[in-house]
N, C-alpha and C. Protein backbone atom coordinates (compact mmCIF):
# COMPACT_ATOMS: atom_id res chain seq x y z
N UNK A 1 56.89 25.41 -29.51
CA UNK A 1 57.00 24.09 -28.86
C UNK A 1 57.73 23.14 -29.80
N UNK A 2 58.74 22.57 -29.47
CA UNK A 2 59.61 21.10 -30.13
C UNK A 2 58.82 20.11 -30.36
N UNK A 3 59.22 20.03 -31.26
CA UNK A 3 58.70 18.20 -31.56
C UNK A 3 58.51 17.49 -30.78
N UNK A 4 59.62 17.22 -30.12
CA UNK A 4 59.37 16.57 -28.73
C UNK A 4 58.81 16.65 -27.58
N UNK A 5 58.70 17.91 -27.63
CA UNK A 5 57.84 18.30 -26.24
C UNK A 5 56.25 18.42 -26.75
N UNK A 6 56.10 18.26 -28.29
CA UNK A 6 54.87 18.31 -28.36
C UNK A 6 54.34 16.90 -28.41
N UNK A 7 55.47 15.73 -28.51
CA UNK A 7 55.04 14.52 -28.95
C UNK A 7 54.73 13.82 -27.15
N UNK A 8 55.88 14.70 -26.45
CA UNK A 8 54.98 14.39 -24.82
C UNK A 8 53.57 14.93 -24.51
N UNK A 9 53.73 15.52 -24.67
CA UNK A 9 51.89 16.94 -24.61
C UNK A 9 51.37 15.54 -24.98
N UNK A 10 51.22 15.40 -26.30
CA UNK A 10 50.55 14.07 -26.75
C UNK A 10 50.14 13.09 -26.16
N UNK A 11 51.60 12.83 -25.81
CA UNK A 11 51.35 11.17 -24.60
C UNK A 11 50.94 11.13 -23.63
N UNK A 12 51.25 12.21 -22.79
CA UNK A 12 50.27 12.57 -21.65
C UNK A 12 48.86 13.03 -21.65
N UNK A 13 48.32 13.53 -22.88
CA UNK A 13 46.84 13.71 -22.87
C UNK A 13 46.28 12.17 -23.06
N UNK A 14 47.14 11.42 -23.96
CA UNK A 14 46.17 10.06 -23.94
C UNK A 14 46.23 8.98 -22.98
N UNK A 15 47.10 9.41 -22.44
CA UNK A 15 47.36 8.55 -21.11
C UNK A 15 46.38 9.05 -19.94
N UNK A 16 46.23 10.34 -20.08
CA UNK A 16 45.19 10.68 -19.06
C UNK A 16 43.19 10.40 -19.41
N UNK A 17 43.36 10.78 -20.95
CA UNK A 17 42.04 10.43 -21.59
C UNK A 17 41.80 8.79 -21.11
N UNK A 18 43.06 7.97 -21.68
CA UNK A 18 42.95 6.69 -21.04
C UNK A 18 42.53 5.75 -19.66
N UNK A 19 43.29 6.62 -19.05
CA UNK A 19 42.89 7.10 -17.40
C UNK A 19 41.41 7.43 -17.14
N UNK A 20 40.67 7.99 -17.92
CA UNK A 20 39.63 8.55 -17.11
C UNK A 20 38.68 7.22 -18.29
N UNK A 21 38.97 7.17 -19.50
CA UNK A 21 38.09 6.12 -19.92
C UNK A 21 37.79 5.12 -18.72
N UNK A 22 39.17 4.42 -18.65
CA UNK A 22 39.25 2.60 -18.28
C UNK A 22 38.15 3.31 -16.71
N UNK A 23 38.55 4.25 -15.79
CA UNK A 23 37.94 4.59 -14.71
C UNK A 23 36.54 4.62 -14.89
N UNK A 24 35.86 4.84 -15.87
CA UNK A 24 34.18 4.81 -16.36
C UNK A 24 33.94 3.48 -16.98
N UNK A 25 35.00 2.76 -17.42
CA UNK A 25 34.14 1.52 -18.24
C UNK A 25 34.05 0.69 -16.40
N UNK A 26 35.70 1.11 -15.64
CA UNK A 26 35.32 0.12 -14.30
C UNK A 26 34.31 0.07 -13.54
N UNK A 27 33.15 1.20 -13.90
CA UNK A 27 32.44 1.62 -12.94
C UNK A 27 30.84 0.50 -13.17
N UNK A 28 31.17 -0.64 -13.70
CA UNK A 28 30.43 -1.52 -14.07
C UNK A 28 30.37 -3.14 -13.62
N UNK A 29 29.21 -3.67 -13.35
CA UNK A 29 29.59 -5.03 -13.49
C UNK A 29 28.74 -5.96 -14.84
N UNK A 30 28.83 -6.84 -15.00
CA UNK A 30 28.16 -7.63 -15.62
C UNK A 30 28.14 -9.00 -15.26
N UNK A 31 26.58 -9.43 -15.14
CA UNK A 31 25.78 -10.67 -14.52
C UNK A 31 25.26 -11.40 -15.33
N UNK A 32 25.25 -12.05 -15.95
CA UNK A 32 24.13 -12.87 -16.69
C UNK A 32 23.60 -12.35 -17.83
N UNK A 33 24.44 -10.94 -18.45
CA UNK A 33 24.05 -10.34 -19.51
C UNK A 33 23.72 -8.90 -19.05
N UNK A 34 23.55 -8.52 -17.88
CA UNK A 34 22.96 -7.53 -17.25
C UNK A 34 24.11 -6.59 -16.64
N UNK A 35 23.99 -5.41 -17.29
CA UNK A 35 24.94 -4.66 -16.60
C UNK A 35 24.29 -3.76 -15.20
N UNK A 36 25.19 -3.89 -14.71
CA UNK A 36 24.79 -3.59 -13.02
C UNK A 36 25.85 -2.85 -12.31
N UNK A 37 24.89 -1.40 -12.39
CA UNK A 37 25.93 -0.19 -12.22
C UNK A 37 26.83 -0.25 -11.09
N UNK A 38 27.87 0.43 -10.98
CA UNK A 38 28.68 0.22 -9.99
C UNK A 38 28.44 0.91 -8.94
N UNK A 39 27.84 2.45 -8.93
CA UNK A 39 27.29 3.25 -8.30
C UNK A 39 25.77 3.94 -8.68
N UNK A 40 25.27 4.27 -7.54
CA UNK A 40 23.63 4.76 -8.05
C UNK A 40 23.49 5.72 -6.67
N UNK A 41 22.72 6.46 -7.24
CA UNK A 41 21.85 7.41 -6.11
C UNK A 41 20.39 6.91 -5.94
N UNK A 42 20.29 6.48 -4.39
CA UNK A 42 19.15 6.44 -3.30
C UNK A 42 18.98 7.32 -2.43
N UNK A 43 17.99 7.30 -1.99
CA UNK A 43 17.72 7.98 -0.70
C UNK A 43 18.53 9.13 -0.17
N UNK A 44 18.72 9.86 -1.45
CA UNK A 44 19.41 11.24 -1.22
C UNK A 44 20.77 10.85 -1.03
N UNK A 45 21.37 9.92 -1.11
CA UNK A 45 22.67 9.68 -1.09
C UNK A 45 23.40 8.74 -2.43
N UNK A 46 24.76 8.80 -2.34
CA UNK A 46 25.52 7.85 -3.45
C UNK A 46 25.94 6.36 -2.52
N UNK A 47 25.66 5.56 -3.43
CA UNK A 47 25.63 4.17 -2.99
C UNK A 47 26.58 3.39 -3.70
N UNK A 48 27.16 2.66 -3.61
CA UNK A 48 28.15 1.15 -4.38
C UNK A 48 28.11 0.18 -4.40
N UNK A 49 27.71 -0.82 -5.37
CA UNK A 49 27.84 -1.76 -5.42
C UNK A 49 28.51 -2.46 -4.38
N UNK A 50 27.62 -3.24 -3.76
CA UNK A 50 28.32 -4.28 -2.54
C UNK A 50 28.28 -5.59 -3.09
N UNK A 51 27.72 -6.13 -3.84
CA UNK A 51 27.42 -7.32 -4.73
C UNK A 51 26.43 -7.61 -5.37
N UNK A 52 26.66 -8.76 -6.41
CA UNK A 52 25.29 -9.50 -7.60
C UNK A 52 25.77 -10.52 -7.57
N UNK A 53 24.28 -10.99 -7.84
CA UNK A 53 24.28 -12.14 -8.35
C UNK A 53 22.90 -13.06 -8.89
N UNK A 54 23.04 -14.38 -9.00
CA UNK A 54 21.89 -14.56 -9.97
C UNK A 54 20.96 -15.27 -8.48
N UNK A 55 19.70 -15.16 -8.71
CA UNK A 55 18.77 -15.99 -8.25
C UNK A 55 18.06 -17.34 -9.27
N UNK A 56 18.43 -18.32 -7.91
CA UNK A 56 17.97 -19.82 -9.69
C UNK A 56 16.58 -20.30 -8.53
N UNK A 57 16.44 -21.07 -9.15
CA UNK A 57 15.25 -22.22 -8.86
C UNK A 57 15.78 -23.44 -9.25
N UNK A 58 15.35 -23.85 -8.41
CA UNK A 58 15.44 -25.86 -9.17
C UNK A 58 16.88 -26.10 -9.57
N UNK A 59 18.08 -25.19 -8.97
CA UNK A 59 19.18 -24.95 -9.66
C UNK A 59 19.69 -24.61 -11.11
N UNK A 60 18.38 -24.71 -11.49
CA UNK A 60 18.71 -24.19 -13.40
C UNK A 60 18.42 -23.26 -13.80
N UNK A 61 16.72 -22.91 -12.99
CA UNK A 61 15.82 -21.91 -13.62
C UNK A 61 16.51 -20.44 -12.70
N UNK A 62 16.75 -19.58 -13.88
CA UNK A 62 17.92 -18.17 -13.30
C UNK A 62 16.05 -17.42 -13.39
N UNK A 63 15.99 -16.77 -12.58
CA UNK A 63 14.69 -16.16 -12.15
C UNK A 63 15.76 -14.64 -12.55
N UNK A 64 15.91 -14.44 -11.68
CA UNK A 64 16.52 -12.46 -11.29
C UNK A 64 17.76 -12.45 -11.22
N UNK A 65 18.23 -11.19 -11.27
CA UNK A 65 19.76 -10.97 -11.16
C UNK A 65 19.99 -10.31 -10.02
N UNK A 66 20.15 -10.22 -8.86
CA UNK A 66 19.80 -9.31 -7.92
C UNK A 66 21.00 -8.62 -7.20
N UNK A 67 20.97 -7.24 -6.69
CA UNK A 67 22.17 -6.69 -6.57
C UNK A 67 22.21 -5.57 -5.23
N UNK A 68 23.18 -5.83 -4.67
CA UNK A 68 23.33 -4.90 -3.28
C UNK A 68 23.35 -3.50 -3.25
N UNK A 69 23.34 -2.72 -2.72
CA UNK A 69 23.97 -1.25 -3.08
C UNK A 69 24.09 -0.85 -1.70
N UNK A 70 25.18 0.13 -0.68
CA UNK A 70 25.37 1.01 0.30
C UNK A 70 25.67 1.68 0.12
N UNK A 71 25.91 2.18 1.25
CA UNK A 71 27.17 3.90 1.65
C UNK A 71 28.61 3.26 1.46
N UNK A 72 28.48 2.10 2.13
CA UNK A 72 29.89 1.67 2.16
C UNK A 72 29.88 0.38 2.05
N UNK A 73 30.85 -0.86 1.48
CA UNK A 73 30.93 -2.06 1.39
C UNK A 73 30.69 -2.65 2.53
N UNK A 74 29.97 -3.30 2.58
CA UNK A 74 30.88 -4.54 3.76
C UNK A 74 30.35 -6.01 4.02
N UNK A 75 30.94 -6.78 4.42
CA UNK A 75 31.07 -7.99 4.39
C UNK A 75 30.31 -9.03 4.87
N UNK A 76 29.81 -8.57 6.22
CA UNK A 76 29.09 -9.19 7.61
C UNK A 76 27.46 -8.72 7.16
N UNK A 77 26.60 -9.88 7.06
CA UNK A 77 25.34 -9.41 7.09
C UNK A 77 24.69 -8.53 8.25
N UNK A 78 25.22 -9.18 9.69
CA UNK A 78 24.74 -8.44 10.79
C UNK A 78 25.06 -6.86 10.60
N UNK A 79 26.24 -6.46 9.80
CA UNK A 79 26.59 -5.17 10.06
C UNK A 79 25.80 -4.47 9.18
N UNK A 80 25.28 -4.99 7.57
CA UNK A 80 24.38 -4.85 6.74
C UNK A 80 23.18 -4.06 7.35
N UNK A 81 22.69 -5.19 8.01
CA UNK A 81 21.09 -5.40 8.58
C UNK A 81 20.87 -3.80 9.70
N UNK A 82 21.84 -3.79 10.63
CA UNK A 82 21.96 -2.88 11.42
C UNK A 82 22.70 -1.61 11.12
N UNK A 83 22.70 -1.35 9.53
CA UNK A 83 22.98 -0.04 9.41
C UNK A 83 22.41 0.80 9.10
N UNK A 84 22.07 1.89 9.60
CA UNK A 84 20.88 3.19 9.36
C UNK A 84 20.95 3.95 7.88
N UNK A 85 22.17 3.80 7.49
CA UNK A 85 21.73 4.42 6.00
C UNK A 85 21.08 3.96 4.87
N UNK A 86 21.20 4.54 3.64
CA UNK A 86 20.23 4.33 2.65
C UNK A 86 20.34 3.54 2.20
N UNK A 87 20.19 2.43 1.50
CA UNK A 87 20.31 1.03 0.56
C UNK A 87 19.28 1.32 -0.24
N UNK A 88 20.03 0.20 -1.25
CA UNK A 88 18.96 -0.54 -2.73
C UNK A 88 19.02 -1.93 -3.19
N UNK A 89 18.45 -2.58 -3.03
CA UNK A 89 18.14 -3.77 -3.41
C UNK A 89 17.58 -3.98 -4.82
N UNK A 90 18.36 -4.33 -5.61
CA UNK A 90 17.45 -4.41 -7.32
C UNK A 90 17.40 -5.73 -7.62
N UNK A 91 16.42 -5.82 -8.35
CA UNK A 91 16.19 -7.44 -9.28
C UNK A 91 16.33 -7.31 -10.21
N UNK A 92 16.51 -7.95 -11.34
CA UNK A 92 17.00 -7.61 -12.77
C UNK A 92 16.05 -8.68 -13.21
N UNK A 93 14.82 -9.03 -13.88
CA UNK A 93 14.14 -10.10 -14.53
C UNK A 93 14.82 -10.61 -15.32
N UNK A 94 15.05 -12.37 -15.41
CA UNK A 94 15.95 -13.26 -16.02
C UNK A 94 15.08 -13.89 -17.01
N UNK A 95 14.24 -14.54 -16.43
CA UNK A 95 13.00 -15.41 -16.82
C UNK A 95 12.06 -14.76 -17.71
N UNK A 96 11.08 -15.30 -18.61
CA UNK A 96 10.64 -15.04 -19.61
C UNK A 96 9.12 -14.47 -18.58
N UNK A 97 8.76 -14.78 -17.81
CA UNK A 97 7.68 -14.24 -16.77
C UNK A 97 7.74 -14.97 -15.72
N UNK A 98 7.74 -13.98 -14.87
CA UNK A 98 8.06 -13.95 -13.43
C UNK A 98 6.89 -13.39 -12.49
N UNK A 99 5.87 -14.93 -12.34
CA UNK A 99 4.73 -14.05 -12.00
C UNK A 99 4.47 -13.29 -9.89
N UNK A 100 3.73 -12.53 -9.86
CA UNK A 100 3.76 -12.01 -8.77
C UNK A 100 3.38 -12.50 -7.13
N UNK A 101 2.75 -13.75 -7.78
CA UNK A 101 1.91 -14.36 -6.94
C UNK A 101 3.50 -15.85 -6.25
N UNK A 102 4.33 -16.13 -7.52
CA UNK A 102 5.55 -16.47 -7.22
C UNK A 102 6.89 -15.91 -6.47
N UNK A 103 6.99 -15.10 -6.79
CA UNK A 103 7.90 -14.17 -5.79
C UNK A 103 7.28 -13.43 -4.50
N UNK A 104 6.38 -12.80 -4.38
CA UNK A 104 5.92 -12.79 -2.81
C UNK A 104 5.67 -14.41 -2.35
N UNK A 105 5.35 -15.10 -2.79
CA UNK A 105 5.23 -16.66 -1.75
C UNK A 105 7.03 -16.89 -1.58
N UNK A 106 7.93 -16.98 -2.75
CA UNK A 106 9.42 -16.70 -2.47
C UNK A 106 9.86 -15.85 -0.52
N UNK A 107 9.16 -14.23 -1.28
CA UNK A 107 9.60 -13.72 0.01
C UNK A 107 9.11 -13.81 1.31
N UNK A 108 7.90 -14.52 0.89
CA UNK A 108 6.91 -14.66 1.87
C UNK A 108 7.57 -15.73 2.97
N UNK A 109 8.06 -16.96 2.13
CA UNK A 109 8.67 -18.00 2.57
C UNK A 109 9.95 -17.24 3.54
N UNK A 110 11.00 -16.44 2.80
CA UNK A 110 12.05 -16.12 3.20
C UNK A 110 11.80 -15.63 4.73
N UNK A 111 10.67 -14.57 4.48
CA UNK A 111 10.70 -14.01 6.24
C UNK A 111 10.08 -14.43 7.10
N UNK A 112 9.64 -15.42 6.43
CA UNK A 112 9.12 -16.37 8.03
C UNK A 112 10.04 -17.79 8.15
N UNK A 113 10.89 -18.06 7.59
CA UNK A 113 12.19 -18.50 7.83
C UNK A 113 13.41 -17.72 8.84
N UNK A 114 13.42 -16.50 8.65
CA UNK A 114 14.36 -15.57 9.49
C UNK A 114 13.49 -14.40 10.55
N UNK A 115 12.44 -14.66 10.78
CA UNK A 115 11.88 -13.94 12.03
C UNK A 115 10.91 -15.20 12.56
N UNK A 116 10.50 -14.69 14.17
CA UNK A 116 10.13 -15.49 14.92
C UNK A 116 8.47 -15.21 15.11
N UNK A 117 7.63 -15.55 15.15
CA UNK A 117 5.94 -15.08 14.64
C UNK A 117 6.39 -13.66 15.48
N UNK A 118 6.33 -13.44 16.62
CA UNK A 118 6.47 -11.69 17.12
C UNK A 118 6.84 -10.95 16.48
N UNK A 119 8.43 -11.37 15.73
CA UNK A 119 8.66 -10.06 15.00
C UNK A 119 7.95 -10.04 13.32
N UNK A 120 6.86 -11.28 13.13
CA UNK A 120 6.67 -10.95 11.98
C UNK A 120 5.20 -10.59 12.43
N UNK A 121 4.45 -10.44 13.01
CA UNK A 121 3.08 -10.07 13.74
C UNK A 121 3.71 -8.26 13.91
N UNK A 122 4.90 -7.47 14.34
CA UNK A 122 5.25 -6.64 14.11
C UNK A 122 4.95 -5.80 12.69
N UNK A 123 5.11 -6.27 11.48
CA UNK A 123 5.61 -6.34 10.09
C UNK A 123 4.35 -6.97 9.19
N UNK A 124 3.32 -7.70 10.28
CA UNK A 124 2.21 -8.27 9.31
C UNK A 124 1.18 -7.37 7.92
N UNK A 125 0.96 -6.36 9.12
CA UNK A 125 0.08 -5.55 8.07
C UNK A 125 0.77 -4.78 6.90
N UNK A 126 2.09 -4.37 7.13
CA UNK A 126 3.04 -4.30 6.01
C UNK A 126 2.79 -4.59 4.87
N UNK A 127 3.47 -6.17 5.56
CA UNK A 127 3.58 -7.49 3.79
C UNK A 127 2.53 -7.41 3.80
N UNK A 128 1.26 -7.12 4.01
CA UNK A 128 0.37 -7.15 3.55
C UNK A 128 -0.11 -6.47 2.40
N UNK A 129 0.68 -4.91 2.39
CA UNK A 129 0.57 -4.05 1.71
C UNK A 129 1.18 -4.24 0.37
N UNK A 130 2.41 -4.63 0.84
CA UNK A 130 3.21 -5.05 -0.35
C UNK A 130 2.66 -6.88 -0.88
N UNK A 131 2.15 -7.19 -0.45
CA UNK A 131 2.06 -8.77 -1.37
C UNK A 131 0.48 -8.10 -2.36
N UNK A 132 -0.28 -6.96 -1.55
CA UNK A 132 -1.52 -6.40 -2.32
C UNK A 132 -0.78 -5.65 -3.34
N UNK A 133 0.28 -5.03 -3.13
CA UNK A 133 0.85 -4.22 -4.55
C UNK A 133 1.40 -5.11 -5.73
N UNK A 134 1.95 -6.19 -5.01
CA UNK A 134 2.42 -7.61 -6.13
C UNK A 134 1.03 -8.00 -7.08
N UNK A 135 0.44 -8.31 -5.84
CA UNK A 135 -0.85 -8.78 -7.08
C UNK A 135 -1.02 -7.95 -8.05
N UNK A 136 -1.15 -6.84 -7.67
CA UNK A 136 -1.92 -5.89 -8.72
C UNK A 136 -0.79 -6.12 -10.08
N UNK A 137 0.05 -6.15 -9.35
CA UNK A 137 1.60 -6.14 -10.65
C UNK A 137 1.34 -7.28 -11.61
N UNK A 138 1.15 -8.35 -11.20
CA UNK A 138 0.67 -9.62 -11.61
C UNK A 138 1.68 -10.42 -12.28
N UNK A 139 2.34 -9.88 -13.32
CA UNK A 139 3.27 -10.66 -13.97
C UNK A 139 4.40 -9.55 -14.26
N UNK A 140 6.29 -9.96 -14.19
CA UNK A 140 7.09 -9.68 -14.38
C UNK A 140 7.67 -10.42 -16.07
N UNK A 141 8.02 -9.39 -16.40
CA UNK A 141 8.31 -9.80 -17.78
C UNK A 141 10.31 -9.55 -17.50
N UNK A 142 11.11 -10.80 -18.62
CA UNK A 142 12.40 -10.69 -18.89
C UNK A 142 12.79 -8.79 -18.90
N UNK A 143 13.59 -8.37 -18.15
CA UNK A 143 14.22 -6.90 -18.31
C UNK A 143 13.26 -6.43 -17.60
N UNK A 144 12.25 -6.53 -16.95
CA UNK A 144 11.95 -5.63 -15.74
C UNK A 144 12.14 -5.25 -14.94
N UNK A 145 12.59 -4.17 -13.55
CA UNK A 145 13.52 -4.39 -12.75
C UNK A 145 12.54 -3.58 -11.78
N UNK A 146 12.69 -4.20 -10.61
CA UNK A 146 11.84 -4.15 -9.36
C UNK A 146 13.60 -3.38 -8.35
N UNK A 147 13.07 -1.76 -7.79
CA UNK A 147 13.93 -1.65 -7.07
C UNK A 147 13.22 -1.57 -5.35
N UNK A 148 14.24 -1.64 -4.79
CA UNK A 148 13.82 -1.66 -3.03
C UNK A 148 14.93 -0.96 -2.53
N UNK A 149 14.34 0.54 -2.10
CA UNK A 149 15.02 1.72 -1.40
C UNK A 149 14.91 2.00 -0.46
N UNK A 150 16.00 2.29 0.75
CA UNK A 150 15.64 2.41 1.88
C UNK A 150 16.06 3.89 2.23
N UNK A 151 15.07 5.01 2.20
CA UNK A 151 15.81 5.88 3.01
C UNK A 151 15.54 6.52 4.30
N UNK A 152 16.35 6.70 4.95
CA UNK A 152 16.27 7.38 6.54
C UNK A 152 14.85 8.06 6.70
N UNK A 153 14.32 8.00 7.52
CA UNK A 153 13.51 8.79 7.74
C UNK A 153 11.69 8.82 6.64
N UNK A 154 11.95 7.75 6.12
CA UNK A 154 10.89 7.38 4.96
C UNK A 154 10.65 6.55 4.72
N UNK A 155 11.56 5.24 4.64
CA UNK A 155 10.97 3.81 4.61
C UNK A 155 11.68 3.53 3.20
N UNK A 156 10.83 2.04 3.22
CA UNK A 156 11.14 1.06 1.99
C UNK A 156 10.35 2.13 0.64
N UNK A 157 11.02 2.19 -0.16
CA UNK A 157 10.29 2.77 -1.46
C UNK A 157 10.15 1.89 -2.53
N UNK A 158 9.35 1.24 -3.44
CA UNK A 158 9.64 -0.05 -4.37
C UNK A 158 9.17 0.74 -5.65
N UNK A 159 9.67 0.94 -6.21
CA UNK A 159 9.82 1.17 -7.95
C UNK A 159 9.76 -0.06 -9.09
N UNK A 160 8.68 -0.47 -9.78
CA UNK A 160 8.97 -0.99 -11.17
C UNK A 160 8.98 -0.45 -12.02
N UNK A 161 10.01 -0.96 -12.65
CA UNK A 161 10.38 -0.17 -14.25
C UNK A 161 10.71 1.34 -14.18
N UNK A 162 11.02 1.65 -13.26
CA UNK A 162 10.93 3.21 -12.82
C UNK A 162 9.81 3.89 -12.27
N UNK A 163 8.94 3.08 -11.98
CA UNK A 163 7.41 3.60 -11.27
C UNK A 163 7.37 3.12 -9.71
N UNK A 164 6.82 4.41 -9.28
CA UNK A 164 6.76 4.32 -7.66
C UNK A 164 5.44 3.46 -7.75
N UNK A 165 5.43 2.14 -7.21
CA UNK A 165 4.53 1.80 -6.47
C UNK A 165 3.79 1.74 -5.22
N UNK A 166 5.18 1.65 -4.00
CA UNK A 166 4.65 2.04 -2.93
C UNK A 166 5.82 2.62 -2.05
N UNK A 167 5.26 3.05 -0.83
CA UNK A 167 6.62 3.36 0.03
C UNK A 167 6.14 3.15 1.67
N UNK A 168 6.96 2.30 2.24
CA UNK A 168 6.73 1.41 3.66
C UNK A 168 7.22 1.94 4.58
N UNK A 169 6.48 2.33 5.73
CA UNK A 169 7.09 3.50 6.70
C UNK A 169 8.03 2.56 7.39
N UNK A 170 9.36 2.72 8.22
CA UNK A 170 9.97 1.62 9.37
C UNK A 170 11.06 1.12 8.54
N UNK A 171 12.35 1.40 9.66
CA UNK A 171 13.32 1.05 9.09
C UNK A 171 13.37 -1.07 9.27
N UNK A 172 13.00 -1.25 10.64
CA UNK A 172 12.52 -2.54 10.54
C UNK A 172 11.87 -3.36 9.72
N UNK A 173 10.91 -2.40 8.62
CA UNK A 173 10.38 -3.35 7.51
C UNK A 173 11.69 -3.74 6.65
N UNK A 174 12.38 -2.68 6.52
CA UNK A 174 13.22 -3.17 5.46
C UNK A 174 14.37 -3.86 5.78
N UNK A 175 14.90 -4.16 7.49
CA UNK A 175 15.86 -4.57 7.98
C UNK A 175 15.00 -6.33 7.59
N UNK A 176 13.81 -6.50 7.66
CA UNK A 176 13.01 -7.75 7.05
C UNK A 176 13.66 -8.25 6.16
N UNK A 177 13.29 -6.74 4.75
CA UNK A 177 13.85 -7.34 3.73
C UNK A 177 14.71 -7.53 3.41
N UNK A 178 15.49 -7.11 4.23
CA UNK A 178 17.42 -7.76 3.54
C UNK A 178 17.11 -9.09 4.15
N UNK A 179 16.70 -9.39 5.24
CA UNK A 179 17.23 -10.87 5.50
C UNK A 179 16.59 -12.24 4.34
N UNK A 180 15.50 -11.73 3.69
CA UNK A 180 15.19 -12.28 2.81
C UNK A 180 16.48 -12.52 1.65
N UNK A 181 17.54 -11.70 1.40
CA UNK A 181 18.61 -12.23 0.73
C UNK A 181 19.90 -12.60 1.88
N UNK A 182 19.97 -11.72 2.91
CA UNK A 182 20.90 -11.79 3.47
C UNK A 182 21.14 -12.42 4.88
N UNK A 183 19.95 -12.91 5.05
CA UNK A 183 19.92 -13.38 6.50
C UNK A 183 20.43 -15.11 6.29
N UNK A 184 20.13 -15.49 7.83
CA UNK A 184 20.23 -16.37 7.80
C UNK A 184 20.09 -17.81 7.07
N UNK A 185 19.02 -17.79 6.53
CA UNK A 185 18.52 -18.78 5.89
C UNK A 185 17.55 -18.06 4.86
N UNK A 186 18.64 -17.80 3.47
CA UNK A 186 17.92 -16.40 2.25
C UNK A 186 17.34 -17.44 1.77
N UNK A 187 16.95 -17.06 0.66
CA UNK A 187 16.31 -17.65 -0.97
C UNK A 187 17.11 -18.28 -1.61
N UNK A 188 18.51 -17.71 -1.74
CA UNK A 188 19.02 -19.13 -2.14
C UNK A 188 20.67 -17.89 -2.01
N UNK A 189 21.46 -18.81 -1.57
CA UNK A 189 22.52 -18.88 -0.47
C UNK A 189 23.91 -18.47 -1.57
N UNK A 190 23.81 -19.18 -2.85
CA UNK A 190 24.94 -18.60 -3.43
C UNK A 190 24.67 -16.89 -4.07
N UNK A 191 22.97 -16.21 -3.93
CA UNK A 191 23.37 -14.72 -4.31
C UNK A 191 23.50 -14.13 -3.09
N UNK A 192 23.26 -14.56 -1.62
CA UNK A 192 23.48 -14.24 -0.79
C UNK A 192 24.84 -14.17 -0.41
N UNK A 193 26.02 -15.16 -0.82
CA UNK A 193 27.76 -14.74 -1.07
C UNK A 193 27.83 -13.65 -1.53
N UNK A 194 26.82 -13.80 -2.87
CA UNK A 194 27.44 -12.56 -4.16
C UNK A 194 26.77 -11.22 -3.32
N UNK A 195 26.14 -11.20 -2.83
CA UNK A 195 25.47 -9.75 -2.24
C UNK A 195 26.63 -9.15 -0.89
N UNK A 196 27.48 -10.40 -0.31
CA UNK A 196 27.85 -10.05 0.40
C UNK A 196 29.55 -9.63 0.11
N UNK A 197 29.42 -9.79 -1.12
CA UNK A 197 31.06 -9.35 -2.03
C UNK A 197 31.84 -10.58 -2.24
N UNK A 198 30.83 -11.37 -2.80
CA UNK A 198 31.97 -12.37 -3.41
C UNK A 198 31.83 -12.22 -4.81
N UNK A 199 32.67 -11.68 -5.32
CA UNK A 199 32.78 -11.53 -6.96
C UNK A 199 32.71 -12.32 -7.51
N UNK A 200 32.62 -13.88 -7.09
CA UNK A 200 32.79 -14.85 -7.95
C UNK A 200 31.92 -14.94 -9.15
N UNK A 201 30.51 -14.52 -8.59
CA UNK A 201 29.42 -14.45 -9.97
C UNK A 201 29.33 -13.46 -11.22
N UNK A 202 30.32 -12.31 -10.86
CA UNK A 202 30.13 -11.17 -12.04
C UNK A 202 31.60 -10.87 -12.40
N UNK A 203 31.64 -10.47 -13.74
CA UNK A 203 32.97 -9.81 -14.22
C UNK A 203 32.45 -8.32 -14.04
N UNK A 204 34.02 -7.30 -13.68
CA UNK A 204 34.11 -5.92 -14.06
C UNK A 204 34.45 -5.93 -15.67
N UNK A 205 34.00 -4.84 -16.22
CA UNK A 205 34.51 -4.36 -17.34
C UNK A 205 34.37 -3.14 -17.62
């Protein structure tokens, strides 16, 4: 082999090494300090990042980092809400404690803002289940991360820290819980952009 043809060999392996780096560092976002994978496996399937963003209070206080995941992007909450495949909903703890009895009254608030008493008399004994699993949780500490999985045929699954806590039969419970970020009238309206792909809140890197 020539010099030259070995000094191409060369350039083309690092151009391709290069290639496949920058393709793994893209596979990232970052929120508020929090990196927030670009892809994850749920519910027996691969999912993508559909958006993040931060959850505040009082406009200052950054509570969670919270982040979308599908099969496929998309834009329209209605199309969100009404799609049968798997999702993940994650929180990323911001706040120095994030107690439990605060965020279910949060979500508590949210879905009886976006359902009408019938469809939440549907869903009652549910949240019931889950605001009894909050308590027990009691307090969220900074870097804890609360996930919410939806898969076909099994329900809502909620994981802290990597621990199964519970799992909610009905795809309707969890069509609930998106509207708590994504419905009509969420928790708070600018992570509800970011969930719905407005990049404005996170850099790729």
């Amino acid at each position: 082999m020539t010099r030259g043809t070995t000094g191409r060999v060369v350039l083309l392996a690092a151009l391709a090494l290069c290639g496949s780096l920058c393709g793994s560092i893209a596979r990232a976002a970052e929120v508020e300090g929090v990196r927030v994978e670009d892809q994850v496996t749920a519910g027996g399937q691969t999912l993508v990042l559909n958006g993040a963003g931060v959850r505040t209070k009082l406009a200052f206080i950054k509570l969670y980092v919270g982040a979308l995941y599908l099969t496929a992007k998309k834009t329209a909450a209605e199309d969100i809400i009404k799609d049968a495949g798997a999702k993940r909903i994650v929180m990323h703890v911001l706040i120095d404690e994030l107690t439990a009895k605060d965020l279910t009254a949060s979500l508590n608030n949210a879905i009886a803002a976006n359902h009408i008493p019938a469809e939440i008399a549907l869903i009652e004994s549910r949240l019931r289940d889950l605001n009894r699993m909050m308590s027990n949780v009691a307090v969220l500490k900074k870097g804890n991360t609360v996930m919410l999985d939806y898969a076909p045929n099994t329900g809502t699954r909620i994981t802290i820290n990597g621990e199964e806590k519970l799992v909610i039969k009905g795809e309707d419970f969890y069509q609930a819980m998106l509207r708590i970020w994504i419905g009509n009238k969420p928790v708070d309206g600018t992570l509800r952009r970011a969930m719905l792909g407005d990049t404005g809140g996170f850099r790729i890197f």
